[in-house]
Protein backbone atom coordinates (compact mmCIF):
# COMPACT_ATOMS: atom_id res chain seq x y z
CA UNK A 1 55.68 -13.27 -11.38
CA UNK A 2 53.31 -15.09 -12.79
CA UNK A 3 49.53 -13.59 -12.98
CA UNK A 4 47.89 -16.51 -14.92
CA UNK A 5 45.60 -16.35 -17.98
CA UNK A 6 43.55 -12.70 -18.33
CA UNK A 7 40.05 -13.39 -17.55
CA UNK A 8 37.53 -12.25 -21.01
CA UNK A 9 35.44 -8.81 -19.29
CA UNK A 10 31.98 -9.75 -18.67
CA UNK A 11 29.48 -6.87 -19.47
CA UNK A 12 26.08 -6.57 -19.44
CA UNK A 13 23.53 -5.16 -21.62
CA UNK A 14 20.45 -3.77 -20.02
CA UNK A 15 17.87 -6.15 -20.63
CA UNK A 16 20.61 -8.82 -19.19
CA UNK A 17 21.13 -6.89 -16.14
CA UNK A 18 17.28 -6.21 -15.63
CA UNK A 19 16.64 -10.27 -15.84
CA UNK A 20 19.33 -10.71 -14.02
CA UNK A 21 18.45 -8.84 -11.08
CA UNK A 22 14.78 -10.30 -11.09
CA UNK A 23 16.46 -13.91 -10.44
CA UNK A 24 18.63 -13.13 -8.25
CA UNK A 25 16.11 -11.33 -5.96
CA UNK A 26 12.64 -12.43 -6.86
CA UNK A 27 10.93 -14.07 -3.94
CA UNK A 28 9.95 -17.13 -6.18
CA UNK A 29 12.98 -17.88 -7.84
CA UNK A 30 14.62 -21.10 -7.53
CA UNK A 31 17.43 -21.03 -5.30
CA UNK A 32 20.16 -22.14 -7.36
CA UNK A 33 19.08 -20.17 -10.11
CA UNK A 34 18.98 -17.15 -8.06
CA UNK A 35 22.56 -17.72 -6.47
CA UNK A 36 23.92 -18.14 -9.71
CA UNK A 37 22.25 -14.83 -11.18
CA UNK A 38 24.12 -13.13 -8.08
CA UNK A 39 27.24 -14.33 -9.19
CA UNK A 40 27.15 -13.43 -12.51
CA UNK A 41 26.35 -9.96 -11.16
CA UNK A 42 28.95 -9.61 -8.72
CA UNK A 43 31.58 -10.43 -11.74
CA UNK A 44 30.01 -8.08 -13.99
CA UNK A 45 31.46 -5.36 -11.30
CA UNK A 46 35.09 -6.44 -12.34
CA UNK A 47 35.16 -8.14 -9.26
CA UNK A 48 38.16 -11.02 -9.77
CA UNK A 49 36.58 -14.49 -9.15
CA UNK A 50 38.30 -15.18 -5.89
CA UNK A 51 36.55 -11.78 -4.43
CA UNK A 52 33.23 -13.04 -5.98
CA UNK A 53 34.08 -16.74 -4.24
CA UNK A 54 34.72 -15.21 -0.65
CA UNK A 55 31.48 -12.32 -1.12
CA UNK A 56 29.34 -14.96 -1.93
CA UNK A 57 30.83 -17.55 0.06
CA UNK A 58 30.81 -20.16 -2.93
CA UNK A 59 33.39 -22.25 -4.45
CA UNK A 60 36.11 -20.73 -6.73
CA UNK A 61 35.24 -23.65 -8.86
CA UNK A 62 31.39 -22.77 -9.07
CA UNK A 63 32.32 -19.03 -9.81
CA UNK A 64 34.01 -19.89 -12.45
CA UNK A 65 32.09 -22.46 -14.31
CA UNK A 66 29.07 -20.08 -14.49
CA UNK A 67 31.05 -17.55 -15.57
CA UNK A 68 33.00 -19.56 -18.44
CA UNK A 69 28.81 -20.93 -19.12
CA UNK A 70 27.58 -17.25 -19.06
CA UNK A 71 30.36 -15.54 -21.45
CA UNK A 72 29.03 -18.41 -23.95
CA UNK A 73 25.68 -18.13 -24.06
CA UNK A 74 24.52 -15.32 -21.92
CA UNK A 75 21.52 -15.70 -19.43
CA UNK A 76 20.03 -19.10 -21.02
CA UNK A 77 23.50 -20.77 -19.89
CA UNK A 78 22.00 -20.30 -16.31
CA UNK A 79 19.25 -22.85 -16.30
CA UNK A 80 19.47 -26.27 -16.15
CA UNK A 81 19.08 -28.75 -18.99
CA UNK A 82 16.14 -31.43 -19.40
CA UNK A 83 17.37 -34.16 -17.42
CA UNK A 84 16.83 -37.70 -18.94
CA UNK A 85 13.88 -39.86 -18.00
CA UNK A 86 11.13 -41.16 -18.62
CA UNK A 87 8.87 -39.30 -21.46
CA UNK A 88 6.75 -36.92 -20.30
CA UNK A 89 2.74 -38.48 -20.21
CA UNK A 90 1.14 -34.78 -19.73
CA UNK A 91 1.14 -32.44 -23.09
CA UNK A 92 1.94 -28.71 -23.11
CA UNK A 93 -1.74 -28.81 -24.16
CA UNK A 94 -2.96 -30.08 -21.21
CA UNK A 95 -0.68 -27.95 -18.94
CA UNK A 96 -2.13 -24.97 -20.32
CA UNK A 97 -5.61 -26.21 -20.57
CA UNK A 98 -4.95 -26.76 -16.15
CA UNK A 99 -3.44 -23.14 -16.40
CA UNK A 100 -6.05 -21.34 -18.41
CA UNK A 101 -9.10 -23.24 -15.65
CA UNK A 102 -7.39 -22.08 -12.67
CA UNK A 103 -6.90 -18.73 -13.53
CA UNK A 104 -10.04 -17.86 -15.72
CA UNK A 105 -12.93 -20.19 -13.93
CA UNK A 106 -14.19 -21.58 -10.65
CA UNK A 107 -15.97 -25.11 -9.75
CA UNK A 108 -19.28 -24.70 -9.24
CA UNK A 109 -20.76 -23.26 -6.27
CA UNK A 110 -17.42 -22.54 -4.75
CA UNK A 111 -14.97 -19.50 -5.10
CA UNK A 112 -12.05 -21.39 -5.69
CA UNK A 113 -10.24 -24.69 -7.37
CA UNK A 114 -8.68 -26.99 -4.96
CA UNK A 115 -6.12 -29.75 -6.41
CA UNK A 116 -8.78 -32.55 -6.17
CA UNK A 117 -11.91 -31.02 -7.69
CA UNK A 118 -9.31 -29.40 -10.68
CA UNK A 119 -8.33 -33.27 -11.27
CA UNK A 120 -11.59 -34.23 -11.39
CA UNK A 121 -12.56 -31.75 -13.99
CA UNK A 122 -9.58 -32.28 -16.29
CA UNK A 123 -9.03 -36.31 -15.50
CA UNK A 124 -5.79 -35.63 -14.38
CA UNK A 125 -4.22 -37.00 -11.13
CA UNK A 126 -4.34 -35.08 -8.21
CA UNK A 127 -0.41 -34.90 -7.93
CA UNK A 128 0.21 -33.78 -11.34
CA UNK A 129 -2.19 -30.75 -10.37
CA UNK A 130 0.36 -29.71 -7.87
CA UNK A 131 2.93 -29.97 -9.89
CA UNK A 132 1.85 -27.93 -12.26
CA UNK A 133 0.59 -25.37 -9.76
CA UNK A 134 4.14 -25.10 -7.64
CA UNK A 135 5.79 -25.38 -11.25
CA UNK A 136 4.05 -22.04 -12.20
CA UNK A 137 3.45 -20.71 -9.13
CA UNK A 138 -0.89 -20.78 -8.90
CA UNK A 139 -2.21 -20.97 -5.08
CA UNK A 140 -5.75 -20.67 -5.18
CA UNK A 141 -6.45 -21.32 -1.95
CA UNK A 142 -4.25 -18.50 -0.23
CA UNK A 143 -5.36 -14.84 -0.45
CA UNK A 144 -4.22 -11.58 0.72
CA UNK A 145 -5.37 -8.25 0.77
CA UNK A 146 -4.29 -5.03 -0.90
CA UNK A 147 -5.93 -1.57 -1.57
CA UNK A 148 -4.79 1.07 -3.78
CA UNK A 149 -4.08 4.70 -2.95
CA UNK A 150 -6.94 7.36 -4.14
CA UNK A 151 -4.47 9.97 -2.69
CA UNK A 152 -4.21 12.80 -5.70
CA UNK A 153 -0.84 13.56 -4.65
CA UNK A 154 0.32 9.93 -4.61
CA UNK A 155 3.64 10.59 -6.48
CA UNK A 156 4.46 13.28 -4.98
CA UNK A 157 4.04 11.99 -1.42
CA UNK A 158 5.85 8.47 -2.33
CA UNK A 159 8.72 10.24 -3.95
CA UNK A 160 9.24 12.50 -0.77
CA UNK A 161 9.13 9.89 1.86
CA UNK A 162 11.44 7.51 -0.40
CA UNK A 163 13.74 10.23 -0.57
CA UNK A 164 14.19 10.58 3.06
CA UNK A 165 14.62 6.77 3.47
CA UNK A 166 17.29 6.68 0.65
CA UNK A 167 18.96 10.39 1.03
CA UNK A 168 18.12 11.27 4.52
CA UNK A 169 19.13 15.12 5.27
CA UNK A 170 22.50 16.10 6.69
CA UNK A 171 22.02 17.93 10.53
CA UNK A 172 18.60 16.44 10.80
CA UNK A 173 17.14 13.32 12.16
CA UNK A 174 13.84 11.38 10.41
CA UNK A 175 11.47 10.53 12.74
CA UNK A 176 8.98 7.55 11.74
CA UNK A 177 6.06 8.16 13.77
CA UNK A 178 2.35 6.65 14.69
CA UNK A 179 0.49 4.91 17.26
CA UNK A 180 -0.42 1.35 17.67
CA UNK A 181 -3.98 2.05 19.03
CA UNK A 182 -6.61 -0.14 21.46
CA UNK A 183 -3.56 -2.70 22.62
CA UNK A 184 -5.54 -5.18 24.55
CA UNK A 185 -4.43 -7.02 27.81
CA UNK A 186 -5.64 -10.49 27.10
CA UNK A 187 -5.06 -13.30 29.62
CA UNK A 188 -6.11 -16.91 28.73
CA UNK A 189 -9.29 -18.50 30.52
CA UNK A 190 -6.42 -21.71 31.18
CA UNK A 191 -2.79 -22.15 31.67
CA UNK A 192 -0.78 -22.42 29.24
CA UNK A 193 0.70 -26.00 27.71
CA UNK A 194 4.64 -24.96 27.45
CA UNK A 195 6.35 -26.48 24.22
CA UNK A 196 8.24 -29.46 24.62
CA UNK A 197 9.98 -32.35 22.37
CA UNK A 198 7.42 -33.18 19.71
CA UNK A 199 4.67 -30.52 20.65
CA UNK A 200 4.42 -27.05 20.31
CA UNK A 201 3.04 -24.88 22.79
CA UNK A 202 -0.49 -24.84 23.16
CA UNK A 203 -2.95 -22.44 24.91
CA UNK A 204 -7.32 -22.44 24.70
CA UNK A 205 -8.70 -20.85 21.94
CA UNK A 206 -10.94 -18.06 24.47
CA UNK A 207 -9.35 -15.32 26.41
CA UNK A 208 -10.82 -12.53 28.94
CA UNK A 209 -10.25 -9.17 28.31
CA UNK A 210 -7.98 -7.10 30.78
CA UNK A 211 -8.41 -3.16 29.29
CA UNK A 212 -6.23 -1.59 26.36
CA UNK A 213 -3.61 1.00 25.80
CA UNK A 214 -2.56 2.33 23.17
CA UNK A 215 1.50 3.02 22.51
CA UNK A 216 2.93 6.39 20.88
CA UNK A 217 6.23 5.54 18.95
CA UNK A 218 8.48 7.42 16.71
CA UNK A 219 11.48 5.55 15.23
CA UNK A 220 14.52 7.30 14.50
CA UNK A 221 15.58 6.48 10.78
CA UNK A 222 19.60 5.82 11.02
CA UNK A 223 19.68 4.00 14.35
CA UNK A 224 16.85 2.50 15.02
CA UNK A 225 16.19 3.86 18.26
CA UNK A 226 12.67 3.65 19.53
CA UNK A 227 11.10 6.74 21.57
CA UNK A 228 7.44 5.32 23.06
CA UNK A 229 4.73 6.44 25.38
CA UNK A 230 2.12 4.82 26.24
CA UNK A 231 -1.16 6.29 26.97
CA UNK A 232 -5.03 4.78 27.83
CA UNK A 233 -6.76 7.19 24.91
CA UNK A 234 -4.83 8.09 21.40
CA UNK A 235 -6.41 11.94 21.33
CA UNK A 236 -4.41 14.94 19.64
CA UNK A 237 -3.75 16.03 22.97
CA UNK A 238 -2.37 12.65 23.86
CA UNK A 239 -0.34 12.98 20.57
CA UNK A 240 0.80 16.97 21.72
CA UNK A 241 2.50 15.07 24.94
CA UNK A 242 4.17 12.66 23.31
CA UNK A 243 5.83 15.25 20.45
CA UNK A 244 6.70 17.16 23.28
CA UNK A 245 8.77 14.08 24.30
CA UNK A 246 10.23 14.16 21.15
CA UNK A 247 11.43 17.62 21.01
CA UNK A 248 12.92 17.01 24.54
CA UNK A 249 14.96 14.16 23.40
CA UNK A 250 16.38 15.57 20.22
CA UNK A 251 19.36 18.30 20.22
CA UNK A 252 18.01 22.00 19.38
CA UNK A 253 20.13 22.65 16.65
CA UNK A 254 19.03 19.82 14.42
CA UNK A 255 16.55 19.68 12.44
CA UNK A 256 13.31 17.22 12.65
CA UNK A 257 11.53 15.51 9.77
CA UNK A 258 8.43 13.53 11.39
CA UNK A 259 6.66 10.95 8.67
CA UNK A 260 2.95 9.86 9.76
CA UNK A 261 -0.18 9.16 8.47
CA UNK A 262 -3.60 11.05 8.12
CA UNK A 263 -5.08 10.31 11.10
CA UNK A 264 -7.45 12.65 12.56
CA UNK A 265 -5.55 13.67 15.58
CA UNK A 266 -2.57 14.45 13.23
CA UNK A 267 -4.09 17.31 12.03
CA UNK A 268 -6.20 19.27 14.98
CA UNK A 269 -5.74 22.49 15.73
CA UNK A 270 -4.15 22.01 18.53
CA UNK A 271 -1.48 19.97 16.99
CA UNK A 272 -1.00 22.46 13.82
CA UNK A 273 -0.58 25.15 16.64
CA UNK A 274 2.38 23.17 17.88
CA UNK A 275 4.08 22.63 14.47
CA UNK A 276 3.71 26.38 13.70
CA UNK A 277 5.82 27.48 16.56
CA UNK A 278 8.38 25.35 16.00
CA UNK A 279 9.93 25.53 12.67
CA UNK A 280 12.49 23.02 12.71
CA UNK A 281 9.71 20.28 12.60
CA UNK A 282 9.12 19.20 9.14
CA UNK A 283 6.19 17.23 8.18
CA UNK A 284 6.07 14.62 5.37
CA UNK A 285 2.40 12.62 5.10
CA UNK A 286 2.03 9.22 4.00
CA UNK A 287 -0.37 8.74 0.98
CA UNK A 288 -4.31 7.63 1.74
CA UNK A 289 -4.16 4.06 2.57
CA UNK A 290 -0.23 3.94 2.66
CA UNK A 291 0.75 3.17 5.96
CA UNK A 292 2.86 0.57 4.49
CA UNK A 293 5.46 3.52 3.71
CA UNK A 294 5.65 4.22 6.84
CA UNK A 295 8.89 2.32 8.98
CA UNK A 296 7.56 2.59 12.32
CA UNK A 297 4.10 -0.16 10.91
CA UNK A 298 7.58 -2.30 10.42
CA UNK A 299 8.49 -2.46 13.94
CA UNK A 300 5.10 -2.50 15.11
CA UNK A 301 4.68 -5.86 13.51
CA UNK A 302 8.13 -7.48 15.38
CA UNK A 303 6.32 -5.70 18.76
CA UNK A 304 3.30 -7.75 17.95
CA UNK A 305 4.98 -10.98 16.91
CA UNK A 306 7.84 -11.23 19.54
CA UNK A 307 5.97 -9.66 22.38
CA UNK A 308 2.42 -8.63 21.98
CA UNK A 309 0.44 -11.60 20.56
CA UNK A 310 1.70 -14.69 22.33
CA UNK A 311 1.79 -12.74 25.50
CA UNK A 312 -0.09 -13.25 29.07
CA UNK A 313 -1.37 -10.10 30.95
CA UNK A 314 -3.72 -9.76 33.61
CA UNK A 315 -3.63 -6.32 33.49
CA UNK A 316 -3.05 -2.82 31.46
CA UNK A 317 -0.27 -2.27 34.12
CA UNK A 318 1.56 -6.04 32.79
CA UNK A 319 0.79 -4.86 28.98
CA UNK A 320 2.28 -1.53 29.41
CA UNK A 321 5.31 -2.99 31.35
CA UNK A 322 6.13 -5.30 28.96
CA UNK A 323 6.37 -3.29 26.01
CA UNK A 324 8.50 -1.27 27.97
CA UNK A 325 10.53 -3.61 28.28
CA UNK A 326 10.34 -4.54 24.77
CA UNK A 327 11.73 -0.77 24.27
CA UNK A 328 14.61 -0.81 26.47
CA UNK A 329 15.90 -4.57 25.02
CA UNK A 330 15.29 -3.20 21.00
CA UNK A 331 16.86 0.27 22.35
CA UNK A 332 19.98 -1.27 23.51
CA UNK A 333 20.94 -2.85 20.41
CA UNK A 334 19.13 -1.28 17.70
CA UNK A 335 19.02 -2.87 13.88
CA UNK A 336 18.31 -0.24 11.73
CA UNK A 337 15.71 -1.26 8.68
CA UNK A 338 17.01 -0.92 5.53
CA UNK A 339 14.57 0.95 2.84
CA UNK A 340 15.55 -0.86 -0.71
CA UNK A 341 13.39 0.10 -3.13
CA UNK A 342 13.15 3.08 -5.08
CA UNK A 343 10.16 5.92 -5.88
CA UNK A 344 10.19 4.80 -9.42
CA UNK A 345 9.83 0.89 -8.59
CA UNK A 346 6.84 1.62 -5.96
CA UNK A 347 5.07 3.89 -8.18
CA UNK A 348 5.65 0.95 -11.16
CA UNK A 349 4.58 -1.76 -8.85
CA UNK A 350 1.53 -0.08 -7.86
CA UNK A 351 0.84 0.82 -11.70
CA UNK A 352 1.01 -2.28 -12.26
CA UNK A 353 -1.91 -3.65 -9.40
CA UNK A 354 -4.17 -0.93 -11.60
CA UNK A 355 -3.84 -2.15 -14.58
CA UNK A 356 -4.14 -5.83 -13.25
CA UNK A 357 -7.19 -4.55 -11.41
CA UNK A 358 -9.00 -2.64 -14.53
CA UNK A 359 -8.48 -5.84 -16.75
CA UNK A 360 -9.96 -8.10 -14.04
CA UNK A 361 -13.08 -5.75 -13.16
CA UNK A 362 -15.01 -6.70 -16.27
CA UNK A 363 -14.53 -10.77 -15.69
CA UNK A 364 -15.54 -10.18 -12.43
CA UNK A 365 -18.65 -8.60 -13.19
CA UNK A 366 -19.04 -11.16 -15.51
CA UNK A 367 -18.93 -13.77 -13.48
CA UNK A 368 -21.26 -12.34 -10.73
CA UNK A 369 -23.95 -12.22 -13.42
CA UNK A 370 -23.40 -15.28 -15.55
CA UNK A 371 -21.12 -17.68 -13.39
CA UNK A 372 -18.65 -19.69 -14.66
CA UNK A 373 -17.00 -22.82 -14.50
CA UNK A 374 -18.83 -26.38 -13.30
């Protein structure tokens, strides 16, 4: 029988496999690049390329060029070649000179450079501005927010959570708990335009205020599952009810690990009292300012998005119904979340925002005394 030619191993060093795995998952990696960093990967497992094809759901064909491109010259065979054309009318010089003003100045009188006031200042054409800012990946005009942790026992308290997420206990269930607080029954002052062909839906931009609750929700780790209660003031003796709830639903003889924040109610007397009788509840805080680690702020955020904020209630009674409802539909077919990263690559990530945010403090004062940029 024949079993055709014997494919040449492909191994990986290290520093391959590290750059490697930054294409293939990075959120700003080219597509193609990234799919063919994943199937480079998948062979360096001693998968056979007809596996790799079917995993992947590529071409044989494809699998094997980039392999055949790959055992020649390693991770530079991945990315395309300069395409013919016409020659290039920008210089590297200018590029970086477009680089080195977005990143290290601002136009005068305004906090940030926008594609036409950057082209004025370097005589460059507007277009050629956003090439060069998808090309590298500069938006100046979009922010977000972050804040790092002050929390003294940072380390320890990622590295206990993560290891719940990634080796949850045997005879125990994890518990992801917290409260989505002041929930607010708002009805628009007009009816609603439904979406149709061509338009999306539209509603006025003013709403009146119908009361708030606020929901209790712990979700279980492996399945999913959601237990809430809902409740019109988030007190620790609100919170004692709804752990009583908890320890109702879950069998005696397992154990219960309960993740949450370090909210004030969390840590009343009257709620340490509770814990202290029953010592099969284990608690695991998140860090200061790291409700992020926390699984439950996940589903909180589809709650909001596919329920919460494009919702009409005229009353607490319609608000609390229909997350309810939201419970029972997510509780029937549950999709657990899958925790991905590791202690080491949080704790390095958020390393890395310090450092990034030490270098930038003294520019910043700078700036707010001297200015800079026209």
């Amino acid at each position: 029988m024949r079993t055709g030619r014997p494919k040449q191993p492909l191994i990986l060093t290290p520093e391959e496999e590290t750059q490697l795995q930054s294409l293939a998952h990075r959120a700003r990696s080219q597509p193609l690049l990234a799919r063919r960093a994943r199937v480079i990967l998948a062979c360096a497992t001693g998968l056979d390329n007809q596996v790799v094809a079917r995993k992947l759901r590529v071409s044989l064909g494809m699998v094997g060029k980039w392999r055949a491109r790959f055992l020649k010259a390693r991770c530079e065979a991945l990315y395309d070649e300069p395409r013919p054309g016409a020659p290039r009318r920008v210089s590297d010089a200018q590029v970086e000179q477009v680089i080195i003003q977005t990143l290290e100045s601002t136009p005068r009188g305004e906090t940030h450079w926008s594609t036409r006031g950057l082209a004025r200042a370097t005589g460059l054409s507007r277009m050629t501005i956003s090439r060069i800012w998808r090309a590298f990946g500069l938006q100046p005009h979009r922010t977000d927010t972050f804040k790092l942790s002050p929390d003294p026992l940072l380390i320890e308290k990622v590295r206990d959570i993560v290891g719940l997420y990634l080796n949850p206990p045997e005879h125990a269930l994890v518990f992801c708990v917290d409260e989505k607080s002041q929930i607010q029954a708002l009805d628009r002052t007009q009816p609603l335009l439904p979406i149709r062909p061509g338009q999306v839906e539209r509603r006025t931009h003013d709403y009146k205020r119908n009361g708030t609750t606020s929901l209790f929700a712990a979700l279980e780790l492996k399945s999913s599952r959601v237990i809430g209660q809902l409740h019109h003031r988030h007190r620790s003796l609100e919170f004692r009810k709804f752990l009583d709830l908890i320890e109702a639903q879950v069998p005696a003889e397992l154990e219960v690990h309960i993740i949450l924040d370090n909210y004030g109610t969390h840590k009343t007397a009257l709620i340490r009292k509770w814990f202290a009788k029953r010592p099969r509840f284990h608690l695991h805080f998140t860090p200061t300012y790291g409700s992020w680690i926390n699984l439950v702020e996940r589903w909180f955020a589809e709650l909001t998005n596919k329920r919460i904020r494009r919702g009409v209630f005229r009353s607490v009674k319609e608000l609390e119904a229909a997350i309810r409802e939201y419970i029972e539909v997510h509780n029937d077919d549950p999709t657990p979340f899958v925790w991905t990263k590791t202690a080491d690559q949080i704790l390095d990530s958020i390393a890395r925002y310090a450092r990034r945010t030490l270098a930038a403090t003294p520019l910043q004062l700078m700036s707010r005394t001297t200015g800079t940029g026209d």
